[in-house]
Protein backbone atom coordinates (compact mmCIF):
# COMPACT_ATOMS: atom_id res chain seq x y z
CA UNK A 1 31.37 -5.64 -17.50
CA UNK A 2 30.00 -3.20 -15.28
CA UNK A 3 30.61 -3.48 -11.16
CA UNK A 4 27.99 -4.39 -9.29
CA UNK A 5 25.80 -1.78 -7.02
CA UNK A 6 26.88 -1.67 -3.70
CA UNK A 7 23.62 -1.23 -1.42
CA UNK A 8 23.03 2.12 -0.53
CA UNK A 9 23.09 3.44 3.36
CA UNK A 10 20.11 3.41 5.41
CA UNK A 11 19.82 6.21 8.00
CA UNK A 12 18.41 6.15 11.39
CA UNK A 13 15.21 7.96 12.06
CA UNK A 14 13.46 9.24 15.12
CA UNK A 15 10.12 7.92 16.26
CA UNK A 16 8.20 10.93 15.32
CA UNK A 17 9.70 10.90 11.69
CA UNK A 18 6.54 9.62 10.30
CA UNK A 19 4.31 12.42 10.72
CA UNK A 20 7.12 14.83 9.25
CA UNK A 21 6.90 12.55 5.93
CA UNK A 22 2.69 13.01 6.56
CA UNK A 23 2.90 17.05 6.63
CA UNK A 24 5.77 17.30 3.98
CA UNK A 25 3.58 15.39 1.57
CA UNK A 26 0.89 17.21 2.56
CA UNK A 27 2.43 20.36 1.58
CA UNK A 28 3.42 18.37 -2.04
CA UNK A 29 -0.04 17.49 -2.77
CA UNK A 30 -0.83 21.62 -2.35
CA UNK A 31 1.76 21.93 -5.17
CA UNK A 32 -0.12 19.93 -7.59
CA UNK A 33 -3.32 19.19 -6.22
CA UNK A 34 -5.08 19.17 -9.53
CA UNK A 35 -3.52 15.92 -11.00
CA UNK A 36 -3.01 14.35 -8.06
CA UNK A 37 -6.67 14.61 -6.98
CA UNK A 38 -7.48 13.26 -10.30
CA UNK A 39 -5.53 10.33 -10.12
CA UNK A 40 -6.82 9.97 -6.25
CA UNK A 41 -10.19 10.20 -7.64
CA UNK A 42 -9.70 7.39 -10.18
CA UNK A 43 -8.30 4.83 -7.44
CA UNK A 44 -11.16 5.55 -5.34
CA UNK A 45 -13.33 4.94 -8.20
CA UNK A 46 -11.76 1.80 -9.65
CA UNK A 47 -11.92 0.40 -5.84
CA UNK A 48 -15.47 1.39 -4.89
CA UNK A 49 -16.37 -0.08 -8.90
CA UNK A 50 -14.65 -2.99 -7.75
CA UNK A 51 -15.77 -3.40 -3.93
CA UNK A 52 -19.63 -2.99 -5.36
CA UNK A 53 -19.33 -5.17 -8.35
CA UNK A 54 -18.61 -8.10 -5.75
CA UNK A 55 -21.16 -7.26 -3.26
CA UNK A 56 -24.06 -6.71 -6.15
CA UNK A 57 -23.33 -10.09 -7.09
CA UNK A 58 -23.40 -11.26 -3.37
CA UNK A 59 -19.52 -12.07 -2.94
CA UNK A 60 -19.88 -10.56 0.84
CA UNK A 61 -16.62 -12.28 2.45
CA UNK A 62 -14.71 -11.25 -1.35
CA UNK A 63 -15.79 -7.45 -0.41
CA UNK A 64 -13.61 -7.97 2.78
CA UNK A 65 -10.79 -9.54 1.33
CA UNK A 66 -10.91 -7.21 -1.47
CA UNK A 67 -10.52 -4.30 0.92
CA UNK A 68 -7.81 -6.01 3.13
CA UNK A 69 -5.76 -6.60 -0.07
CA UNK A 70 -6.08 -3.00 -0.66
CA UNK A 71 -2.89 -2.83 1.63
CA UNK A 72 -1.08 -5.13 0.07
CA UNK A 73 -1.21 -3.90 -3.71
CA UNK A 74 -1.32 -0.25 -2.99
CA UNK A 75 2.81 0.30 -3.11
CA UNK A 76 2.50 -0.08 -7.03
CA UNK A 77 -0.98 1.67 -7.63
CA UNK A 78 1.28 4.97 -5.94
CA UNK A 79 3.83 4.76 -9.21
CA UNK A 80 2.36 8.07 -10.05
CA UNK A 81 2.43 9.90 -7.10
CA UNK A 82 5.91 8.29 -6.48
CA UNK A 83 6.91 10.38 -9.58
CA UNK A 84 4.66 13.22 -8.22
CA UNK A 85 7.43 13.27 -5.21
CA UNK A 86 10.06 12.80 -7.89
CA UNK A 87 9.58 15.60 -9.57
CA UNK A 88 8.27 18.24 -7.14
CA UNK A 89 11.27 17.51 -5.33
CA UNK A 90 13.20 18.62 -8.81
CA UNK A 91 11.85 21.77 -8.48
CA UNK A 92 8.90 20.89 -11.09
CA UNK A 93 5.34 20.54 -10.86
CA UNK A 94 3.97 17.87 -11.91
CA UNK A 95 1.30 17.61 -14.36
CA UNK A 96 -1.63 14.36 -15.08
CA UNK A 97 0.29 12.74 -18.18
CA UNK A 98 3.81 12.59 -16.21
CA UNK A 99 1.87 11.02 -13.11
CA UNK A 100 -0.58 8.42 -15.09
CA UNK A 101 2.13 7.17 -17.25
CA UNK A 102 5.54 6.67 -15.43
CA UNK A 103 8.24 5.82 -17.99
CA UNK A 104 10.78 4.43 -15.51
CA UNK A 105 7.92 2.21 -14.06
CA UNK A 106 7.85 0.58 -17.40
CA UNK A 107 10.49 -1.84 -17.27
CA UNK A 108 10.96 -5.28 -16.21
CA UNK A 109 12.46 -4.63 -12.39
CA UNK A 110 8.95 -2.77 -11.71
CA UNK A 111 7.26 -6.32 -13.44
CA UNK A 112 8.69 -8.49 -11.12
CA UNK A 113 7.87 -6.11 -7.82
CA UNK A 114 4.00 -6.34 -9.07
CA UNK A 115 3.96 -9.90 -9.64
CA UNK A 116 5.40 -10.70 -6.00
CA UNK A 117 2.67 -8.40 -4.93
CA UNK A 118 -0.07 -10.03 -7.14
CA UNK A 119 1.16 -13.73 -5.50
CA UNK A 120 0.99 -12.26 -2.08
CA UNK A 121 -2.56 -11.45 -2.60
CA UNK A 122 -3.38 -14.61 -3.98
CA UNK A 123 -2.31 -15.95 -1.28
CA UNK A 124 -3.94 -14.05 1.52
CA UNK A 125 -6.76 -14.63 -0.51
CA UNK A 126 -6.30 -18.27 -0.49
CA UNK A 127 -5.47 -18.05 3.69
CA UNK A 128 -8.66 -15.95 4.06
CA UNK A 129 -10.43 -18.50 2.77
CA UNK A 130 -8.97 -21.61 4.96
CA UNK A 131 -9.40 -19.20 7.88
CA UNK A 132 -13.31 -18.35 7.08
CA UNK A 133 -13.97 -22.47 6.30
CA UNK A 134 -12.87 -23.52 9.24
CA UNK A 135 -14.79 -21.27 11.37
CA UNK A 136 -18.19 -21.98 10.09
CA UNK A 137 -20.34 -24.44 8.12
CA UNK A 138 -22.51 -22.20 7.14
CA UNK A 139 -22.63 -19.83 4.26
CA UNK A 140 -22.53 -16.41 4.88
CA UNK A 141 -23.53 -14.65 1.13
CA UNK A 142 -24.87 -10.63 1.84
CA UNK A 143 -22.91 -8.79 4.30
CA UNK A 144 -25.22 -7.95 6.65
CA UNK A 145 -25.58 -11.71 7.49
CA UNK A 146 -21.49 -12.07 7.50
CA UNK A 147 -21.81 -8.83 9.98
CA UNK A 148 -23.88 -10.32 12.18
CA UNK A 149 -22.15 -13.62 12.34
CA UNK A 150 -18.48 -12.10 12.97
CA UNK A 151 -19.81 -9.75 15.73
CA UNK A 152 -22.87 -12.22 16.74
CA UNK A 153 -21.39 -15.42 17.69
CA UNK A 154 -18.09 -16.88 19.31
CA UNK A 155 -16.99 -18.72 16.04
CA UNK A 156 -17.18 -15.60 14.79
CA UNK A 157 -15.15 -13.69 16.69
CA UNK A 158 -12.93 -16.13 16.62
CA UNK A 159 -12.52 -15.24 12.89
CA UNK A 160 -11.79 -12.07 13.29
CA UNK A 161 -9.10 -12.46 15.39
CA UNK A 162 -7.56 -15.05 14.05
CA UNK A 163 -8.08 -13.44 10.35
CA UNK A 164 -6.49 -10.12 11.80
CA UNK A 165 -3.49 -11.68 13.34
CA UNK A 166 -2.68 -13.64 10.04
CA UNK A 167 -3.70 -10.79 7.49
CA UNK A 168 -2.16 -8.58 9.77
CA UNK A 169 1.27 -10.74 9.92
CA UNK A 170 1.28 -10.77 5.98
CA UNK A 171 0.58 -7.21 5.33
CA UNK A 172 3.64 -6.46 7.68
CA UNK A 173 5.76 -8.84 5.88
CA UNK A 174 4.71 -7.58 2.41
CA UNK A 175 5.52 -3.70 3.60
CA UNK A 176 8.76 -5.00 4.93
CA UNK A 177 9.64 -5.77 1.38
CA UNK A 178 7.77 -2.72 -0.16
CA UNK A 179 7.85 0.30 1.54
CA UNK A 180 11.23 1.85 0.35
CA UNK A 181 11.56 -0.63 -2.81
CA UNK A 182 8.50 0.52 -4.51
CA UNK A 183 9.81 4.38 -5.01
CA UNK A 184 13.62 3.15 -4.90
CA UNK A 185 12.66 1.65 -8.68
CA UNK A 186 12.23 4.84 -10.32
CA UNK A 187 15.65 4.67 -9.99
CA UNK A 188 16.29 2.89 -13.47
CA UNK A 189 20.13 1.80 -12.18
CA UNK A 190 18.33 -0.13 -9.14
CA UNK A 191 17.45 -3.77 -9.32
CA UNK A 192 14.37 -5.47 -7.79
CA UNK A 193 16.84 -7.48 -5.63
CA UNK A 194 18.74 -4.18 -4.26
CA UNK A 195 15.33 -2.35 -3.75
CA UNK A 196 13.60 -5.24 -2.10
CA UNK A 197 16.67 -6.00 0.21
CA UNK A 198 17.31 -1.87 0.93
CA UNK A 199 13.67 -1.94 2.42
CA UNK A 200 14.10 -4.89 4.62
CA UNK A 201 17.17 -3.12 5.97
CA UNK A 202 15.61 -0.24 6.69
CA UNK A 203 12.89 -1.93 8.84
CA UNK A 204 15.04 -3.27 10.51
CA UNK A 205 17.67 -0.21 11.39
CA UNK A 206 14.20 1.46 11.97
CA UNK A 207 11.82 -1.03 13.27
CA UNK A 208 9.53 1.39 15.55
CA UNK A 209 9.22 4.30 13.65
CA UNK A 210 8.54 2.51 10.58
CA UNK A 211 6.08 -0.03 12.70
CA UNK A 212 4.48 3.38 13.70
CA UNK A 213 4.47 4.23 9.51
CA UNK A 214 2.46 0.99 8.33
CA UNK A 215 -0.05 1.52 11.53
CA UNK A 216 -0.83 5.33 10.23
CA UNK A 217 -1.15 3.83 6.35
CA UNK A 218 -3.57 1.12 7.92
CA UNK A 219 -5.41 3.43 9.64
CA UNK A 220 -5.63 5.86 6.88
CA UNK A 221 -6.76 3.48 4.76
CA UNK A 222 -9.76 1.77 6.43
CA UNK A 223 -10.77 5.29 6.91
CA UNK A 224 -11.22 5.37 3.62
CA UNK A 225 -12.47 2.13 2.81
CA UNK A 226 -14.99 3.20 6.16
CA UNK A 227 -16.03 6.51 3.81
CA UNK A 228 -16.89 4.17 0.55
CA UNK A 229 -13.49 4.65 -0.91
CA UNK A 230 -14.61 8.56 -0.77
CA UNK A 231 -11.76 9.81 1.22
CA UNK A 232 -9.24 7.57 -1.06
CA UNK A 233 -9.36 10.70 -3.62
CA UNK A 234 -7.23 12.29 -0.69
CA UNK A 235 -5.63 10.23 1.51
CA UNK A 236 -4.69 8.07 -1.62
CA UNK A 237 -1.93 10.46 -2.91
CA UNK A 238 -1.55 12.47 0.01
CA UNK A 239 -0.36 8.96 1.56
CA UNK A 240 1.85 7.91 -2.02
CA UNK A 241 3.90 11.56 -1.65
CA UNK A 242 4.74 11.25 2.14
CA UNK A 243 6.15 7.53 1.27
CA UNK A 244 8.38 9.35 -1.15
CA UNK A 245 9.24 11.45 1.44
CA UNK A 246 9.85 8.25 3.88
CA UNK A 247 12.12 6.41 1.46
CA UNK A 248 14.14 10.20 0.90
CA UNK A 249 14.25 10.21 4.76
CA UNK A 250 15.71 6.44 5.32
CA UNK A 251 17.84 5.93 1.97
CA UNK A 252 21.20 7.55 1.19
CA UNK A 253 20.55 6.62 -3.09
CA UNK A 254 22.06 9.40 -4.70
C-alpha cells in the first residue's frame, strides 16, 4: 500500500511577484504564439457565441451573470495553456493538438475540480438571482433597460453593490481553492484534495500578493469582456501561462 503524499511546501512571495508571472508568460506565449492564439481565439469565440445567444433571445440580466461566471470557470478552460507552461518550461514548444487535448487532464481528479466549479456557478447564479428579485418588481428583459435601471435609480444601485460584494466574495473564495490546484493536477500523482488544500495554503502564506493576482485576472478579464470577448484571444492564454508561472513561483512540487 503506497504512503500517502505529504503536502508539498509553499514559498513566500514578494508583493510585486505577480507582474513577474505577467511578463514571464508573456515571453511564453512569444514561444508558441500560433497555438496558443488559436486556442485564445476559440474561448473568445465560444464566450461571445454564448454571451449573444442570451442577449438575442433577450436574457439581459443572464448576459451579466454569464460574464461574471466567466471568473469562476476559467481555471479549467486554461488546461491547455496550463500544459502550454508545462511544456515550454521542458524545453519544448508546444504545438495545437498537445494544448486542445491534455491527457493528464483526462482523469477523474480533474472531474471532480470541474464539477465543484460547475456547482459554484450554479450557485452564484442562483444568488444573482435572489439578489436581482429583491431589488426590483419589475422586469428588466434588453440590456439597455437593465443599464438604465442599475445606473438610473437607487434600487438599482443598490444592486450593484450588493451583487459586487457577494459575487465578488464568491469569486475570491472559488480562486482560493483554484488558483494553484488547477495546474497542480497535471501532476497525475496529485489528488484533488492535496491540490485544492495546497492552494488554500498558499493564499494564505501569501495573502497580498496573491489578493493583488486575482485583482489583475479581474481586471484583465472585464477588459475583455468590455472589448466583446475580442481581447480574450490574448489576454486568455497570455493570463493561463503566467498562472503556470504563479503556481511554479508558490509550490515546491517536484
Amino acid at each position: 500500500m503506497d504512503a500517502p503524499r505529504r503536502l508539498p511546501p509553499i514559498r513566500t512571495i514578494r508583493l510585486s511577484a505577480p507582474f513577474g508571472w505577467l511578463a514571464e508568460g508573456w515571453g511564453d506565449l512569444m514561444k508558441a504564439p500560433v497555438p496558443l492564439l488559436v486556442y485564445g481565439l476559440g474561448v473568445a469565440a465560444a464566450s461571445f457565441a454564448l454571451c449573444y445567444g442570451v442577449y438575442a433571445t433577450n436574457g439581459a440580466f443572464r448576459v451579466l451573470a454569464l460574464t461574471a461566471g466567466f471568473v469562476i470557470v476559467g481555471p479549467i478552460l486554461a488546461m491547455g495553456p496550463y500544459e502550454a507552461g508545462r511544456r515550454i518550461d521542458l524545453g519544448e514548444r508546444p504545438g495545437l493538438m498537445q494544448i486542445l487535448f491534455v491527457r493528464s487532464a483526462f482523469r477523474q481528479d480533474v472531474a471532480y475540480l470541474s464539477l465543484l466549479l460547475v456547482l459554484i456557478y450554479f450557485f452564484w447564479g442562483r444568488v444573482a438571482q435572489i439578489v436581482y428579485g429583491l431589488s426590483t418588481y419589475q422586469s428588466h428583459p434588453t440590456v439597455d433597460a437593465l443599464v438604465a435601471f442599475a445606473l438610473g435609480s437607487s434600487d438599482g444601485r443598490v444592486m450593484l453593490l450588493t451583487g459586487t460584494l457577494t459575487g465578488g466574495a464568491l469569486a475570491f473564495v472559488t480562486y482560493a481553492l483554484m488558483v494553484v490546484s488547477a495546474p497542480m493536477l497535471l501532476n497525475p500523482r496529485a489528488s484533488v484534495f492535496e491540490a485544492v488544500a495546497t492552494s488554500v495554503r498558499a493564499v494564505n502564506a501569501n495573502f497580498f500578493p496573491l489578493l493583488l493576482w486575482a485583482g489583475i485576472i479581474a481586471a484583465l478579464l472585464l477588459l475583455s469582456a468590455a472589448t466583446g470577448f475580442l481581447a480574450l484571444v490574448f489576454v486568455f492564454p497570455w493570463l493561463g501561462l503566467a498562472s503556470w508561472r504563479a503556481y511554479r513561483s508558490l509550490v515546491d512540487d517536484n
